[in-house]
C-alpha atoms as a PDB file:
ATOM      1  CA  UNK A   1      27.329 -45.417  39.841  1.00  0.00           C
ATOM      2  CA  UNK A   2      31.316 -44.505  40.230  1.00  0.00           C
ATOM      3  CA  UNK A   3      32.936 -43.144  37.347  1.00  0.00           C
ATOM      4  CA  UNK A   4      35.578 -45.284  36.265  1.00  0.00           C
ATOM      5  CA  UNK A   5      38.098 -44.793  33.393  1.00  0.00           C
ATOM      6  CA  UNK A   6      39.225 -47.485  30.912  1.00  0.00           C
ATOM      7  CA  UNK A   7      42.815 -47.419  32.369  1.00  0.00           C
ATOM      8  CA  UNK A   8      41.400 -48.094  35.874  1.00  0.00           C
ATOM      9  CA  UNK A   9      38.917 -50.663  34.692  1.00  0.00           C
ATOM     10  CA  UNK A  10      41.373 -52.388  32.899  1.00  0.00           C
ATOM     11  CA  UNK A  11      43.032 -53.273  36.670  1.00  0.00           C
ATOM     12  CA  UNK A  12      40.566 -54.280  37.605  1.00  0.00           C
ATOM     13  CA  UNK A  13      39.988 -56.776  35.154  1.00  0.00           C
ATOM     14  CA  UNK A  14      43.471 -58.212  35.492  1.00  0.00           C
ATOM     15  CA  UNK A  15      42.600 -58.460  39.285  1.00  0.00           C
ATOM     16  CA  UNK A  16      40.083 -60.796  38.682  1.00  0.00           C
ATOM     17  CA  UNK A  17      42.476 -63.152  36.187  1.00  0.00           C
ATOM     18  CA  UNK A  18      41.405 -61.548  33.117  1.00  0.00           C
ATOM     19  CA  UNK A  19      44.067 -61.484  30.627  1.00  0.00           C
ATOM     20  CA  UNK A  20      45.417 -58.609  27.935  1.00  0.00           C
ATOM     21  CA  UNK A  21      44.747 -60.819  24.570  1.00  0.00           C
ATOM     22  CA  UNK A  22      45.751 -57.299  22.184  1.00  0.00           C
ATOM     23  CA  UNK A  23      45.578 -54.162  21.742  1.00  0.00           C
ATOM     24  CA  UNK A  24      43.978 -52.828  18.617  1.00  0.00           C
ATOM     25  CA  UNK A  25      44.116 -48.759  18.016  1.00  0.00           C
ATOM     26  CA  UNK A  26      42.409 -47.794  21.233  1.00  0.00           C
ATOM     27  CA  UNK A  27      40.743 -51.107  22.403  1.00  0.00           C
ATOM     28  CA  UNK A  28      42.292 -53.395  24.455  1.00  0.00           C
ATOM     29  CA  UNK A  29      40.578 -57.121  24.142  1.00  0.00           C
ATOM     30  CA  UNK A  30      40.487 -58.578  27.876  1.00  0.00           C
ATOM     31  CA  UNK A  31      40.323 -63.074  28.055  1.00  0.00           C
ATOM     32  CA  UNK A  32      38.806 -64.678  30.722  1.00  0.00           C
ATOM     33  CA  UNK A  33      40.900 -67.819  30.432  1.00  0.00           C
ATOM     34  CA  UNK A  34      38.597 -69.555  32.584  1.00  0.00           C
ATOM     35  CA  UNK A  35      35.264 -69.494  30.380  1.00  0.00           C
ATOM     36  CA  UNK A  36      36.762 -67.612  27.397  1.00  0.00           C
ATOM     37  CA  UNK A  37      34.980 -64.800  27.559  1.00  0.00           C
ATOM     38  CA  UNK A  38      36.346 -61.496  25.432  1.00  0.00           C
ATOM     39  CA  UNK A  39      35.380 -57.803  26.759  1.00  0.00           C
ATOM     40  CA  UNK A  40      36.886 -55.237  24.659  1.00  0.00           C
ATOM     41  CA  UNK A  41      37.837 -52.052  26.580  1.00  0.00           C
ATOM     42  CA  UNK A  42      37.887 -48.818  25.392  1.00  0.00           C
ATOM     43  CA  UNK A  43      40.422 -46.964  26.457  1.00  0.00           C
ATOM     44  CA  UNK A  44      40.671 -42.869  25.874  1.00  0.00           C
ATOM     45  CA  UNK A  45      42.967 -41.542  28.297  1.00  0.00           C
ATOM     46  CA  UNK A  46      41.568 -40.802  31.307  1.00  0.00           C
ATOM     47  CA  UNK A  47      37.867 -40.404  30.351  1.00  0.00           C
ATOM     48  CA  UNK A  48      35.576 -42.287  32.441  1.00  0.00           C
ATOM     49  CA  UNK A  49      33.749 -45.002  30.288  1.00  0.00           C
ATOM     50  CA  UNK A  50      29.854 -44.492  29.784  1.00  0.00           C
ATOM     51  CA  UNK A  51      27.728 -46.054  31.807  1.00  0.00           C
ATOM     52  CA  UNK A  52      25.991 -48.129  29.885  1.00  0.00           C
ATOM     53  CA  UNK A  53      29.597 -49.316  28.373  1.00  0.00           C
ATOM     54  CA  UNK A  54      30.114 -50.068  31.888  1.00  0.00           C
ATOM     55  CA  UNK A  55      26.999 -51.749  33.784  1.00  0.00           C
ATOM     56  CA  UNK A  56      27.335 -54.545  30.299  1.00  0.00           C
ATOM     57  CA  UNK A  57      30.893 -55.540  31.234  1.00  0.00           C
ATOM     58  CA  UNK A  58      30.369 -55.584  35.354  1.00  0.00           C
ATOM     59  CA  UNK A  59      27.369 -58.020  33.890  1.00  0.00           C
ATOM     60  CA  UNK A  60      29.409 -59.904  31.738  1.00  0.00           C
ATOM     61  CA  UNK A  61      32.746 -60.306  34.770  1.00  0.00           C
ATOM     62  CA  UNK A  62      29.863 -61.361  37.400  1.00  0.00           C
ATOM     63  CA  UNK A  63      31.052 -57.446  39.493  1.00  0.00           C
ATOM     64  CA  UNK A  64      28.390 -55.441  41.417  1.00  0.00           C
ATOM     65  CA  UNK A  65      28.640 -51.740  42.294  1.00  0.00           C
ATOM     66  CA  UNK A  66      30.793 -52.306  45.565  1.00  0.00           C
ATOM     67  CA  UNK A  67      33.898 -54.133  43.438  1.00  0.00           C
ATOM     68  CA  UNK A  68      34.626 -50.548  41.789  1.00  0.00           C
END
């Protein structure tokens, strides 16, 4: 799987109408407006997130490998 960093991830979240609810210390917690779903993101810089971090929120937005 792609290595993706929280900063990265995070666009492409908003790209699929997720929406920045607030940021707290180094999380950011992500709305689906549509179903009210929360994801909170961890972002450290540029590190890429783990992958099991990862694979759970592509599961939770409905993504597959080729939307990275």
């Amino acid at each position: 799987m792609k290595q993706v960093s929280g900063k990265e991830f995070a666009k492409i979240l908003e790209q699929h109408g997720w929406q920045l609810s607030r940021i707290k210390g180094s999380h950011h917690i992500y709305v689906n407006p549509k179903n009210n779903n929360i994801i909170s993101l961890p972002i450290h810089g540029n590190k890429p997130l783990r992958p099991g971090i990862l694979k759970g929120m592509m599961k939770l937005m409905g993504l597959s490998k080729e939307d990275l």
